[in-house]
PDB file of N, CA and C in Angstrom:
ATOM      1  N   UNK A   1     -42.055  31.759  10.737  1.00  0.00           N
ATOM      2  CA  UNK A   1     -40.714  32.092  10.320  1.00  0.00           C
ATOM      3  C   UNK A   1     -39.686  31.487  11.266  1.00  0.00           C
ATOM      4  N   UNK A   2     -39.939  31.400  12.623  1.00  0.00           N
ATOM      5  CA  UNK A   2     -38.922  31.336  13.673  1.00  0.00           C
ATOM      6  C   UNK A   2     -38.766  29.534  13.391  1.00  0.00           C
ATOM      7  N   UNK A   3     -40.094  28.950  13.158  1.00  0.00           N
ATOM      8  CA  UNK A   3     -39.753  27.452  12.968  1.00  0.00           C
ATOM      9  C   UNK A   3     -39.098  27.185  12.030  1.00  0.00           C
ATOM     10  N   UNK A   4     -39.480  27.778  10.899  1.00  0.00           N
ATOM     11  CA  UNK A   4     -38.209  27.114   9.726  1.00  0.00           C
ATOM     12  C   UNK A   4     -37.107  27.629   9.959  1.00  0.00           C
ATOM     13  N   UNK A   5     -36.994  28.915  10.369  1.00  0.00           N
ATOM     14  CA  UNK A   5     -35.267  28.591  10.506  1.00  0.00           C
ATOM     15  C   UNK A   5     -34.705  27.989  12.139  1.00  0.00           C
ATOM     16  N   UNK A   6     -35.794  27.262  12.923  1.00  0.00           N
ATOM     17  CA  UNK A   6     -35.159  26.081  13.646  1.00  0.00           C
ATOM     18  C   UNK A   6     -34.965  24.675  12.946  1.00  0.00           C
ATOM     19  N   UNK A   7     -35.636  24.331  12.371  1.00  0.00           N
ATOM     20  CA  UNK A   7     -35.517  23.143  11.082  1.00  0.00           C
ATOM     21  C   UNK A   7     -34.654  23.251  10.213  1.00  0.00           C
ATOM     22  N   UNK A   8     -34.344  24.350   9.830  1.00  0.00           N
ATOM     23  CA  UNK A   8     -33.167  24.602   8.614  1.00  0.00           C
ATOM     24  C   UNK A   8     -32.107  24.797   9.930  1.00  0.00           C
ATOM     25  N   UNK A   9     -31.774  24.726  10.683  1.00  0.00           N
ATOM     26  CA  UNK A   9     -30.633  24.772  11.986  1.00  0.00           C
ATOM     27  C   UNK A   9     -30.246  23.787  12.319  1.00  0.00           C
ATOM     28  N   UNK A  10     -31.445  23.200  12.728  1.00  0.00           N
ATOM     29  CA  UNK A  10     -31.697  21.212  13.218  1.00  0.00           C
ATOM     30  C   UNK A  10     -30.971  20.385  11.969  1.00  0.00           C
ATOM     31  N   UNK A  11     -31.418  20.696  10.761  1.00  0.00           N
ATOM     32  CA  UNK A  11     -30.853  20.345   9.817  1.00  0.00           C
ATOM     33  C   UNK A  11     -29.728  20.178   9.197  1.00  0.00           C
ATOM     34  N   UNK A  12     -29.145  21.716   9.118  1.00  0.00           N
ATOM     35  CA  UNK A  12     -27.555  21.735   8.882  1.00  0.00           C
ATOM     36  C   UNK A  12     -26.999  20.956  10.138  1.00  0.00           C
ATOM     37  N   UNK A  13     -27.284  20.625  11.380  1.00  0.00           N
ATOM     38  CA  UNK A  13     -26.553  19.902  12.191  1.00  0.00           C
ATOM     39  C   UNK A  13     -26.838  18.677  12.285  1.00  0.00           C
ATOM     40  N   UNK A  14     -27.564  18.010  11.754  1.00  0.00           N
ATOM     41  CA  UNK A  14     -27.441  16.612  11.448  1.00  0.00           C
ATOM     42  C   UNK A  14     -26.939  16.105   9.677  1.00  0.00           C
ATOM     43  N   UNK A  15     -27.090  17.601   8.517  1.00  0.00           N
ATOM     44  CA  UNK A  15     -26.255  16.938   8.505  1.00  0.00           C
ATOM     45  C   UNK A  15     -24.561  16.550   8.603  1.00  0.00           C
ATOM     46  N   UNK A  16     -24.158  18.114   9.264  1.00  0.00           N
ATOM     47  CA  UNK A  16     -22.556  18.061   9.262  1.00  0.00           C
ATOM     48  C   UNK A  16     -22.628  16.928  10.372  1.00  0.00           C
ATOM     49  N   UNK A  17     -23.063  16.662  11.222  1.00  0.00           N
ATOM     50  CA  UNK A  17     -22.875  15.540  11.931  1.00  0.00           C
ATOM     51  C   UNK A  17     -22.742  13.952  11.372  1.00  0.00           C
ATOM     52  N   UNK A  18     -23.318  13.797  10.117  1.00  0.00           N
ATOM     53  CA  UNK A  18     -23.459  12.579   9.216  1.00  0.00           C
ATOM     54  C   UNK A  18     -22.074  12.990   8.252  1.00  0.00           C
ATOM     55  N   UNK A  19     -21.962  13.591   8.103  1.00  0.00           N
ATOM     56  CA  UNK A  19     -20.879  13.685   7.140  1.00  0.00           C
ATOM     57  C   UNK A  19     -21.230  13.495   5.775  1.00  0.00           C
ATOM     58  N   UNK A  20     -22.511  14.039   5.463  1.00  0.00           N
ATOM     59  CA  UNK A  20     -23.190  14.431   4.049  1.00  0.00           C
ATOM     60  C   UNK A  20     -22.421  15.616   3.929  1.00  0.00           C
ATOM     61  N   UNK A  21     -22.028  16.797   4.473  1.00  0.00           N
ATOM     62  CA  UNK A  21     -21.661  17.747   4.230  1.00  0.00           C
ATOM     63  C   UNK A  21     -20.183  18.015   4.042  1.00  0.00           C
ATOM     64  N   UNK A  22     -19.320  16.643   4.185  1.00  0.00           N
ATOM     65  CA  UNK A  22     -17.806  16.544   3.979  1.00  0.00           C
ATOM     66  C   UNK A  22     -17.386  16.845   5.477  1.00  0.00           C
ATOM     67  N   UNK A  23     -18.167  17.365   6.949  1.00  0.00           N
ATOM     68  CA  UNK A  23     -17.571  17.528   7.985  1.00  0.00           C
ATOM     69  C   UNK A  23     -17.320  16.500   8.982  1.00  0.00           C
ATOM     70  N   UNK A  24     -17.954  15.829   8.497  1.00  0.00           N
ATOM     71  CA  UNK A  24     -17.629  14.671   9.398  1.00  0.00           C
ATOM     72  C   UNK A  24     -16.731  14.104   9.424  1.00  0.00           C
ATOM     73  N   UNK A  25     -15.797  13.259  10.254  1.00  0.00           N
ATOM     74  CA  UNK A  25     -14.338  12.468  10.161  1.00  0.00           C
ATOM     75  C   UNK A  25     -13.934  11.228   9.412  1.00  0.00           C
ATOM     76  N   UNK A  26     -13.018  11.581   9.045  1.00  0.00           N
ATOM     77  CA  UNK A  26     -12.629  10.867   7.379  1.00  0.00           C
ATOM     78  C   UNK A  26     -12.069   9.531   7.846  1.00  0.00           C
ATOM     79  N   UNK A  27     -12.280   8.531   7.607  1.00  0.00           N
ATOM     80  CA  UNK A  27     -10.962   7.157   7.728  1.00  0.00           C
ATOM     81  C   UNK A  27      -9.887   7.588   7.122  1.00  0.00           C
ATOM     82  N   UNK A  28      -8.695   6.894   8.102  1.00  0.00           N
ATOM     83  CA  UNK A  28      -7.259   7.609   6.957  1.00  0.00           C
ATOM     84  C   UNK A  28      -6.665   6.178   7.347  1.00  0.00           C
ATOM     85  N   UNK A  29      -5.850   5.618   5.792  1.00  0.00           N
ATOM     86  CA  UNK A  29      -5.567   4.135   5.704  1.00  0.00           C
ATOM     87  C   UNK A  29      -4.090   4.522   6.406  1.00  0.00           C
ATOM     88  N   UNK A  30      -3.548   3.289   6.947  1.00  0.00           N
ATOM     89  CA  UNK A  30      -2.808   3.223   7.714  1.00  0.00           C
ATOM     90  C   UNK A  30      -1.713   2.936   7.132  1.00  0.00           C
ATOM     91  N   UNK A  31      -0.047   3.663   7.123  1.00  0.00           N
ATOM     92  CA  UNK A  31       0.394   3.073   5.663  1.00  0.00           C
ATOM     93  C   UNK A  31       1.545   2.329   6.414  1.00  0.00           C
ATOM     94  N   UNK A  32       1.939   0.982   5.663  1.00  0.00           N
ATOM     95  CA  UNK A  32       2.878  -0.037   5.875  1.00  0.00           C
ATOM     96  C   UNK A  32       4.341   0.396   5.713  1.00  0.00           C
ATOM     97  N   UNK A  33       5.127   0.256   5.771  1.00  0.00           N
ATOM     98  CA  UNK A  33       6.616   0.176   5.959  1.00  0.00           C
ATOM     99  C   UNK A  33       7.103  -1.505   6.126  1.00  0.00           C
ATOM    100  N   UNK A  34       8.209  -1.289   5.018  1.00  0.00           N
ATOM    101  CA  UNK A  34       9.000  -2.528   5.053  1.00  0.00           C
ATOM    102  C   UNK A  34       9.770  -2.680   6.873  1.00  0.00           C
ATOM    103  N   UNK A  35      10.337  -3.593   7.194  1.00  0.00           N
ATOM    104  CA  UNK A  35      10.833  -3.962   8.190  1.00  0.00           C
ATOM    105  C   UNK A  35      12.052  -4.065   8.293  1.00  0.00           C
ATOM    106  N   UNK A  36      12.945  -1.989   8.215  1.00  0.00           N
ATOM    107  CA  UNK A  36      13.880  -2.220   8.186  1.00  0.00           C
ATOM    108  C   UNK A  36      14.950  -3.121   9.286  1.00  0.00           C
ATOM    109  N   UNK A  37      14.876  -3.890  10.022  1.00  0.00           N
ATOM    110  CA  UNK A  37      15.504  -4.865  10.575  1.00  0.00           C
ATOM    111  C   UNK A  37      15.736  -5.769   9.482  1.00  0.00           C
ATOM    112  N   UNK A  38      14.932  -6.559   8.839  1.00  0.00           N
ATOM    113  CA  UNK A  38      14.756  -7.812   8.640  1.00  0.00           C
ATOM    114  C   UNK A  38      15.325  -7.508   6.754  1.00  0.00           C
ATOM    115  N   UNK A  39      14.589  -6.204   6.734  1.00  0.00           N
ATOM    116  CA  UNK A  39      15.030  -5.672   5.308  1.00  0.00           C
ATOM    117  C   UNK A  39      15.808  -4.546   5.206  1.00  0.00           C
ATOM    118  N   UNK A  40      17.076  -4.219   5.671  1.00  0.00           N
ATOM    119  CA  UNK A  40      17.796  -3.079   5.472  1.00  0.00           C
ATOM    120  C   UNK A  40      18.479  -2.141   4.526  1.00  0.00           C
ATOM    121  N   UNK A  41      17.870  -2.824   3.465  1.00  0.00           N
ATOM    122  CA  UNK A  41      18.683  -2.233   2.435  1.00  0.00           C
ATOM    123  C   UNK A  41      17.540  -1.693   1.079  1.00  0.00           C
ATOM    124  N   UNK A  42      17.536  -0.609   1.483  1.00  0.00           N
ATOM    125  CA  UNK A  42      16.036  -0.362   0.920  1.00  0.00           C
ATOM    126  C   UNK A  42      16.263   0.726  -0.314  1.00  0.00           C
ATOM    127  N   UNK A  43      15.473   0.159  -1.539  1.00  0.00           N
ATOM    128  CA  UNK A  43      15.933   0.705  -2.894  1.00  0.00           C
ATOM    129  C   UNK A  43      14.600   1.387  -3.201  1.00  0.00           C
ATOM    130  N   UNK A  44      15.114   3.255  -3.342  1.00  0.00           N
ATOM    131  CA  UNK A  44      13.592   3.322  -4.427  1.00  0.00           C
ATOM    132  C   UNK A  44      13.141   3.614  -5.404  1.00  0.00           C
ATOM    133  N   UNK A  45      12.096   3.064  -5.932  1.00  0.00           N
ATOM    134  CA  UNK A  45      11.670   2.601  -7.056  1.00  0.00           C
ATOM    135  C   UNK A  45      11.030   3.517  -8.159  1.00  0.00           C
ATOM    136  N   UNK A  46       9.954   3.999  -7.385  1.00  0.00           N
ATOM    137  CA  UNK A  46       8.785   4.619  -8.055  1.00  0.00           C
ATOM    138  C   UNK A  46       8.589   4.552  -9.743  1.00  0.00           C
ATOM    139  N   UNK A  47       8.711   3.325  -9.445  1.00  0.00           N
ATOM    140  CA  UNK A  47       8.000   2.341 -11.216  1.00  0.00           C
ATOM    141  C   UNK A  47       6.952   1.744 -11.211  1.00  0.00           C
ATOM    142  N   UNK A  48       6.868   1.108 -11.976  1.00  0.00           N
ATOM    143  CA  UNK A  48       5.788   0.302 -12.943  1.00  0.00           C
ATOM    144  C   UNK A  48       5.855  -0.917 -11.691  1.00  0.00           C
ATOM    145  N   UNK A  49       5.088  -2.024 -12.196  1.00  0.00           N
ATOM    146  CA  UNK A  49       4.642  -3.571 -11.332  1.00  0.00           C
ATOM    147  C   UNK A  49       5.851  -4.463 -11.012  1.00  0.00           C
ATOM    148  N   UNK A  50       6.446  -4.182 -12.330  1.00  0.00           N
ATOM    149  CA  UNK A  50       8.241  -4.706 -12.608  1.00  0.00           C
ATOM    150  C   UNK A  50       8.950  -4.411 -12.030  1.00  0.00           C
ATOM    151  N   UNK A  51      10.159  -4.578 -11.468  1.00  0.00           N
ATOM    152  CA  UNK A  51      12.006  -3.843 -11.612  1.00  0.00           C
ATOM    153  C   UNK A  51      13.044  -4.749 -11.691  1.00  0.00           C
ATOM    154  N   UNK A  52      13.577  -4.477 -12.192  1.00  0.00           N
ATOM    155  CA  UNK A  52      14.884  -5.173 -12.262  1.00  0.00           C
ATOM    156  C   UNK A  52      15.840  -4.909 -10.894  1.00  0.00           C
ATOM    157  N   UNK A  53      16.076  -5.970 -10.033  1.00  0.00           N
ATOM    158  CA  UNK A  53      17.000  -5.131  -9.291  1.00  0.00           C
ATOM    159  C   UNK A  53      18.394  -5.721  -9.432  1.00  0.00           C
ATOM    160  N   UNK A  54      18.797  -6.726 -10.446  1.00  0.00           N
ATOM    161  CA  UNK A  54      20.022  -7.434 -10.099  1.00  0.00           C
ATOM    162  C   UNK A  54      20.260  -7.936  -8.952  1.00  0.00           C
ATOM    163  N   UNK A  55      19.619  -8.555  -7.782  1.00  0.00           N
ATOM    164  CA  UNK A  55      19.592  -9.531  -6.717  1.00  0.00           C
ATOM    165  C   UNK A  55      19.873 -10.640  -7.308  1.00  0.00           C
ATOM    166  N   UNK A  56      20.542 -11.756  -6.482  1.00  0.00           N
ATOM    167  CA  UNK A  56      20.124 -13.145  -6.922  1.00  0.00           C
ATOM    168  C   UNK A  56      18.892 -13.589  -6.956  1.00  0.00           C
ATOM    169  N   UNK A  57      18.410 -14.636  -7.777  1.00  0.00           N
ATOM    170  CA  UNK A  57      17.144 -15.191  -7.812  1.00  0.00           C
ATOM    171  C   UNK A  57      17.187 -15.758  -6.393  1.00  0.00           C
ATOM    172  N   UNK A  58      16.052 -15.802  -5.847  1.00  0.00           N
ATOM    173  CA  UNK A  58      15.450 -16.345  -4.711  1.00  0.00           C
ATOM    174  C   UNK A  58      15.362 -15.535  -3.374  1.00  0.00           C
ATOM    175  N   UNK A  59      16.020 -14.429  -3.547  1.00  0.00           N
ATOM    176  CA  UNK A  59      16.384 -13.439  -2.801  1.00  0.00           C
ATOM    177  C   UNK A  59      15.032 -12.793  -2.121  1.00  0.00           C
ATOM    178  N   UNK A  60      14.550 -13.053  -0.756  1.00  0.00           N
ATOM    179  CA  UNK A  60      13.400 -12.306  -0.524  1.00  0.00           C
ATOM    180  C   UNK A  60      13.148 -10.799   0.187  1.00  0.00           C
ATOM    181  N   UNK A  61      12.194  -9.820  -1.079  1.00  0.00           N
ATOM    182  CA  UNK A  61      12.506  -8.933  -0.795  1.00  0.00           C
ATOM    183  C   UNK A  61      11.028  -8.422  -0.519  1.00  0.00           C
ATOM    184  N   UNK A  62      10.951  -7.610  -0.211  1.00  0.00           N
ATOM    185  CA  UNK A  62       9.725  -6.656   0.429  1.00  0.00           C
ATOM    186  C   UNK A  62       9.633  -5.403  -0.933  1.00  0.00           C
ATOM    187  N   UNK A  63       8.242  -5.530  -1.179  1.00  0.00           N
ATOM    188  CA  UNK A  63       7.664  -4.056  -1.783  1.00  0.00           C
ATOM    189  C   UNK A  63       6.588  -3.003  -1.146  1.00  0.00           C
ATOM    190  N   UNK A  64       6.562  -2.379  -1.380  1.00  0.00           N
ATOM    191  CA  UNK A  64       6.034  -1.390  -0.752  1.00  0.00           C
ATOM    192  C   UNK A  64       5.339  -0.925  -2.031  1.00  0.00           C
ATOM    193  N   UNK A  65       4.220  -0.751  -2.319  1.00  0.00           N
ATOM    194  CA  UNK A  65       2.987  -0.154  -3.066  1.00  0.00           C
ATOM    195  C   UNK A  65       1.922   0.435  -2.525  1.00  0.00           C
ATOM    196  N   UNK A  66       1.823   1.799  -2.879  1.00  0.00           N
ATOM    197  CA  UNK A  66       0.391   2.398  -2.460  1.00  0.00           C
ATOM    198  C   UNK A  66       0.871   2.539  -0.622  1.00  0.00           C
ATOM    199  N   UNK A  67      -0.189   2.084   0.409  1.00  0.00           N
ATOM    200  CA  UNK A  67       0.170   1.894   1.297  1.00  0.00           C
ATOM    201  C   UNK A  67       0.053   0.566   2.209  1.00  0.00           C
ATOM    202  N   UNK A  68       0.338  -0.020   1.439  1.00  0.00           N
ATOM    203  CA  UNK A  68       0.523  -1.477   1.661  1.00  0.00           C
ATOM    204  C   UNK A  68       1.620  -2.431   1.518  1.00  0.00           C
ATOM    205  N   UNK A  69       2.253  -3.326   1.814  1.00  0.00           N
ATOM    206  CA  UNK A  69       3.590  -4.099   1.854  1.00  0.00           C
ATOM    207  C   UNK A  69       3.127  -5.305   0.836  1.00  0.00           C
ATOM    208  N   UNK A  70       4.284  -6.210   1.096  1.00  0.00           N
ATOM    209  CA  UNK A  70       4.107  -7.555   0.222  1.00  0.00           C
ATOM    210  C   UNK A  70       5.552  -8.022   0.332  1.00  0.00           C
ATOM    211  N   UNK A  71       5.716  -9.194  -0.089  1.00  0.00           N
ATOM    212  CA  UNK A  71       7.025 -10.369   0.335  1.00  0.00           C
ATOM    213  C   UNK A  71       6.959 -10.974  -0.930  1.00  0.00           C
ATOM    214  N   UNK A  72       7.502 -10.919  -1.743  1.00  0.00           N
ATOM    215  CA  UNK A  72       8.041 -12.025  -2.785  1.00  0.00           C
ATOM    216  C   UNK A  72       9.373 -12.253  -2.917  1.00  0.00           C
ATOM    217  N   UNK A  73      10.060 -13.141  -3.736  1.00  0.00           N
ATOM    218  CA  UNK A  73      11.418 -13.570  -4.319  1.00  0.00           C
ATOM    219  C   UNK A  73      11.108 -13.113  -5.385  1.00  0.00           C
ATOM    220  N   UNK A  74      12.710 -12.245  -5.411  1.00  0.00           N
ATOM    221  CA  UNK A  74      13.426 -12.623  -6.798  1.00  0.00           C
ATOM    222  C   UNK A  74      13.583 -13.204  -7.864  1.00  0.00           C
ATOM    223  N   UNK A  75      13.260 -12.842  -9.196  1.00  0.00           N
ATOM    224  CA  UNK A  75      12.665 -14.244 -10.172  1.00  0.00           C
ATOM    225  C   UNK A  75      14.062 -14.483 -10.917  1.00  0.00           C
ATOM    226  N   UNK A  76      14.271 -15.486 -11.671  1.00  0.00           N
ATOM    227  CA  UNK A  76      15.150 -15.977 -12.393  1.00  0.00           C
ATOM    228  C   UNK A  76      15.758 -15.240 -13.429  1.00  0.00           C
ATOM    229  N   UNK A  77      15.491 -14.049 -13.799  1.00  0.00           N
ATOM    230  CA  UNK A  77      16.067 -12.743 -14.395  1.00  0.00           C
ATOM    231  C   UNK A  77      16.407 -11.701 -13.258  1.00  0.00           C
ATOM    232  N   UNK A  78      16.305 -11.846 -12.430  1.00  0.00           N
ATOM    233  CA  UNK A  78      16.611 -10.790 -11.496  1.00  0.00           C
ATOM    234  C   UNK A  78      15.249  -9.790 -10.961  1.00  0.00           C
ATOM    235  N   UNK A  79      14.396  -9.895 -11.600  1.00  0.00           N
ATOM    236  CA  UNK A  79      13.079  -8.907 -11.483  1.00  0.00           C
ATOM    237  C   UNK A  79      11.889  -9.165  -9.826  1.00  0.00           C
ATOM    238  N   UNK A  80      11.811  -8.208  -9.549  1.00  0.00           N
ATOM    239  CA  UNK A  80      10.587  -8.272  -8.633  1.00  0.00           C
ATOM    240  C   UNK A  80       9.246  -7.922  -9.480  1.00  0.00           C
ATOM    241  N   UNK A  81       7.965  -8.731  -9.181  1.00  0.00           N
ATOM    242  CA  UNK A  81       6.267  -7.688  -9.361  1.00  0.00           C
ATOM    243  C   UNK A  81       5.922  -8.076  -8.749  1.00  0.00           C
ATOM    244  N   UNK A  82       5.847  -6.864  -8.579  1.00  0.00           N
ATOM    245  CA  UNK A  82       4.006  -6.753  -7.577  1.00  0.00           C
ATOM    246  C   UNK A  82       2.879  -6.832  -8.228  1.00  0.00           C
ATOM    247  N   UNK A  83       2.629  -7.943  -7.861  1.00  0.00           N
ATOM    248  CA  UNK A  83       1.047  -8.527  -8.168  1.00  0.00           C
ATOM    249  C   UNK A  83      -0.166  -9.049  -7.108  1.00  0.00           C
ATOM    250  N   UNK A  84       0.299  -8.328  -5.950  1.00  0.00           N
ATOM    251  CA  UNK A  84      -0.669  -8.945  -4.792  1.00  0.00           C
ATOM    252  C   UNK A  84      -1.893  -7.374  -4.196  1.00  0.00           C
ATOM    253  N   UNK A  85      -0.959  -5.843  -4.388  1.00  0.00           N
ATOM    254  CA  UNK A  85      -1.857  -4.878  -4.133  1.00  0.00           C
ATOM    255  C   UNK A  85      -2.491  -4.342  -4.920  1.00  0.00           C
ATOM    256  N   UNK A  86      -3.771  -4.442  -4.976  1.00  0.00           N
ATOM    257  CA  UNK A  86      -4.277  -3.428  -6.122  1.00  0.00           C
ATOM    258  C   UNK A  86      -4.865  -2.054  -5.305  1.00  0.00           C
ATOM    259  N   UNK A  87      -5.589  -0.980  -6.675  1.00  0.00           N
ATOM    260  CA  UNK A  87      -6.232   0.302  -6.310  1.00  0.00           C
ATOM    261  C   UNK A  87      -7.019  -0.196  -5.785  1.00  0.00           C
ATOM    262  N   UNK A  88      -8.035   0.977  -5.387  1.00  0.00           N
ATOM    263  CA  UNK A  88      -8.923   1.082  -4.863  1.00  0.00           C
ATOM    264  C   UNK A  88     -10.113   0.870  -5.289  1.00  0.00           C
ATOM    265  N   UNK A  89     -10.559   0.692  -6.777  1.00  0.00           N
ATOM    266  CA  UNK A  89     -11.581   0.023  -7.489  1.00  0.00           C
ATOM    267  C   UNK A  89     -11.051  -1.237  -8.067  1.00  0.00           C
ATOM    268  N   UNK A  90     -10.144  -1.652  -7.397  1.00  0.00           N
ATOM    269  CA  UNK A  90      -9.769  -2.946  -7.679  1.00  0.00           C
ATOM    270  C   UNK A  90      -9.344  -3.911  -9.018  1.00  0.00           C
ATOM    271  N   UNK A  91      -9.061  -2.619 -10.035  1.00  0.00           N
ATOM    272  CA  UNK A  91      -8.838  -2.983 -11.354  1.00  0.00           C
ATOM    273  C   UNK A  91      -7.862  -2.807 -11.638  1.00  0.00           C
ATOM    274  N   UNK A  92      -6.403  -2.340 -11.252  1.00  0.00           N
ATOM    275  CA  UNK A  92      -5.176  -2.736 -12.074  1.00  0.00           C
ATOM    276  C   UNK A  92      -4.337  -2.573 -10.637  1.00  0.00           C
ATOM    277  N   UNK A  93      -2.698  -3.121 -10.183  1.00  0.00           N
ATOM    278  CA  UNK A  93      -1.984  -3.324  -9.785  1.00  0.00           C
ATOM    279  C   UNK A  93      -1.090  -1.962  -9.589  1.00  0.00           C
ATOM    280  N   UNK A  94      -0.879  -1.616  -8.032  1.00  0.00           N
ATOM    281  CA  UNK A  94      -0.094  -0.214  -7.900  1.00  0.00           C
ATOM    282  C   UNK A  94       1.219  -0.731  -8.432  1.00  0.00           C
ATOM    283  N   UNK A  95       1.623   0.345  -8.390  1.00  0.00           N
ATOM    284  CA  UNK A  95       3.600   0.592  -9.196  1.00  0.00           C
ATOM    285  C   UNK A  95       4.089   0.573  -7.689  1.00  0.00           C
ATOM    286  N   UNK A  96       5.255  -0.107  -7.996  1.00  0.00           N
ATOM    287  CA  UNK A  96       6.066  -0.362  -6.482  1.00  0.00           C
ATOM    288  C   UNK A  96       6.663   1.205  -6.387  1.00  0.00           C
ATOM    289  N   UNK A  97       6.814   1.740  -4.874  1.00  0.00           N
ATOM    290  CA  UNK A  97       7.380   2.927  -4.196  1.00  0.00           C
ATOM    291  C   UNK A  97       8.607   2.234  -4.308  1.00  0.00           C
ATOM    292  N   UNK A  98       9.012   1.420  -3.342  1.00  0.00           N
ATOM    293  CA  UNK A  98      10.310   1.453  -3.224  1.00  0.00           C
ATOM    294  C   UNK A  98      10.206  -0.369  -2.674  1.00  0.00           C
ATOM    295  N   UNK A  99      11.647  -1.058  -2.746  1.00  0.00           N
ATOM    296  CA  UNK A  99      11.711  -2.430  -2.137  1.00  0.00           C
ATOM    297  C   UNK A  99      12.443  -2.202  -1.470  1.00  0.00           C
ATOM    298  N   UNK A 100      13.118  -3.227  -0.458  1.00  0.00           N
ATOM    299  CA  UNK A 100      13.820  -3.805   0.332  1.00  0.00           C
ATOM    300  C   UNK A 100      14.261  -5.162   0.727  1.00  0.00           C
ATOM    301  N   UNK A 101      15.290  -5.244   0.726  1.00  0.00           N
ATOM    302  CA  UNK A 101      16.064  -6.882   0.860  1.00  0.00           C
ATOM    303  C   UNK A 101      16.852  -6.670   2.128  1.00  0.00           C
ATOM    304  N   UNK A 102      17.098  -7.892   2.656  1.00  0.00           N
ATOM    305  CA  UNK A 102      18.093  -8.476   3.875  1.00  0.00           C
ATOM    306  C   UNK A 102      19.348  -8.916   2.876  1.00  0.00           C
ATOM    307  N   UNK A 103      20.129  -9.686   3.344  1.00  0.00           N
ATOM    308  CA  UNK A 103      21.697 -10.194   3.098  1.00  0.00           C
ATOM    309  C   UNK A 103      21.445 -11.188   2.101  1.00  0.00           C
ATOM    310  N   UNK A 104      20.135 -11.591   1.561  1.00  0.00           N
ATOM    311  CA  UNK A 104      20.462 -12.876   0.603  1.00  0.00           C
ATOM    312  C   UNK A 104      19.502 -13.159   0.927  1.00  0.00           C
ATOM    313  N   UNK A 105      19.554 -14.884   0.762  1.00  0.00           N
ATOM    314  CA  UNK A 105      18.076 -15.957   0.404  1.00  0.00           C
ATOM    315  C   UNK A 105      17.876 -16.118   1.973  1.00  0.00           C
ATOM    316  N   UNK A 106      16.564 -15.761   2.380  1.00  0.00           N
ATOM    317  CA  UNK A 106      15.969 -16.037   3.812  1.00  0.00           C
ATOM    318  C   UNK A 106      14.814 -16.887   3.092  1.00  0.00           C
ATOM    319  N   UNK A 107      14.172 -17.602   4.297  1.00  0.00           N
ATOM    320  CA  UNK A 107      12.604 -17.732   3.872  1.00  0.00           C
ATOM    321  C   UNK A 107      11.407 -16.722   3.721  1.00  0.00           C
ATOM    322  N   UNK A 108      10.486 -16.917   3.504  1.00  0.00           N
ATOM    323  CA  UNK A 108       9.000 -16.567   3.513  1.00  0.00           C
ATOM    324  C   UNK A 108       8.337 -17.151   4.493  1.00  0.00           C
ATOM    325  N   UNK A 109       7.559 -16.247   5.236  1.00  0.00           N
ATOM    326  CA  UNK A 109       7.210 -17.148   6.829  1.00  0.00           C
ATOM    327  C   UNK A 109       5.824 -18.206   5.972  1.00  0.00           C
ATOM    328  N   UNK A 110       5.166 -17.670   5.062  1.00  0.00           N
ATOM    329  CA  UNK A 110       4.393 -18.755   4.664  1.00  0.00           C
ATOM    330  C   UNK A 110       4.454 -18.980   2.816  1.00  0.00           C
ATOM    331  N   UNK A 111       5.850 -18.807   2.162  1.00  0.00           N
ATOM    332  CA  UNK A 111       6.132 -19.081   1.149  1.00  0.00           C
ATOM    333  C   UNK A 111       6.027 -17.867  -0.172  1.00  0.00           C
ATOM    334  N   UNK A 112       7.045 -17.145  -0.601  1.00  0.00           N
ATOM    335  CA  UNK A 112       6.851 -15.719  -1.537  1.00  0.00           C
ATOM    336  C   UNK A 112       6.113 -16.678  -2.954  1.00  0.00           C
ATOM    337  N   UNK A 113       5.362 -15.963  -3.470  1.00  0.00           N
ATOM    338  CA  UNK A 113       5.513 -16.435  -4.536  1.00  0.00           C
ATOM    339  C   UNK A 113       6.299 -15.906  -5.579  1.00  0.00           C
ATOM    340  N   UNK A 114       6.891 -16.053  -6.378  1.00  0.00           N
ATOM    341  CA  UNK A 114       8.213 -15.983  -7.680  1.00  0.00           C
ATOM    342  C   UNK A 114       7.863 -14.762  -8.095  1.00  0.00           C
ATOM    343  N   UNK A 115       8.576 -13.915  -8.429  1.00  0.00           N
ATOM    344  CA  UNK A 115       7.971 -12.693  -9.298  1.00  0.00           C
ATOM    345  C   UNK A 115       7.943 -11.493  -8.475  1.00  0.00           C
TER     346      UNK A 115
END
């Protein structure tokens, strides 16, 4: 008797130690923020892939999806998407939280793409 319930003891502590039992320590994703310096003027969204923001075209602005960032321009209707973060099973595109723009047309340190 005294051994099985040292084995059933031994047990529950390897496995809350593995984290079969949900006790073990969780990864927690690290979440991005636009760069209010560079982007100060920060609009929010909580839409769809789309928005309209009435910017000029070329205008580079920052989105914020899920917890992750992204850099595109302004498209030739005025619209931002986000098309660079997806979920977590990797099958459809988060809805932008919120964007952010600077004063006008800056660059892209390695080129936004349109949209």
């Amino acid at each position: 008797m005294k051994r099985i319930a040292i084995y059933s003891a031994a047990a529950a502590v390897a496995f809350a130690g593995s984290g079969l039992l949900g006790l073990g320590t969780q990864a927690s994703a690290t979440t991005e923020h636009c760069d209010s310096t560079t982007f100060p003027n920060k609009v929010e969204a909580n839409a769809g892939t789309s928005v309209q923001t009435d910017l000029k075209p070329g205008t580079v602005v920052c989105i914020k999806a899920g917890t992750k960032t992204t850099i595109v321009n302004v498209d030739a209707d005025g619209f931002i998407t986000q098309n660079a973060i997806m979920n977590k099973p990797g099958n459809a595109y988060l809805g932008i939280s919120y964007y952010a723009y600077g004063e006008g047309r800056e660059e892209c340190p390695s080129g936004c793409p349109n949209g």
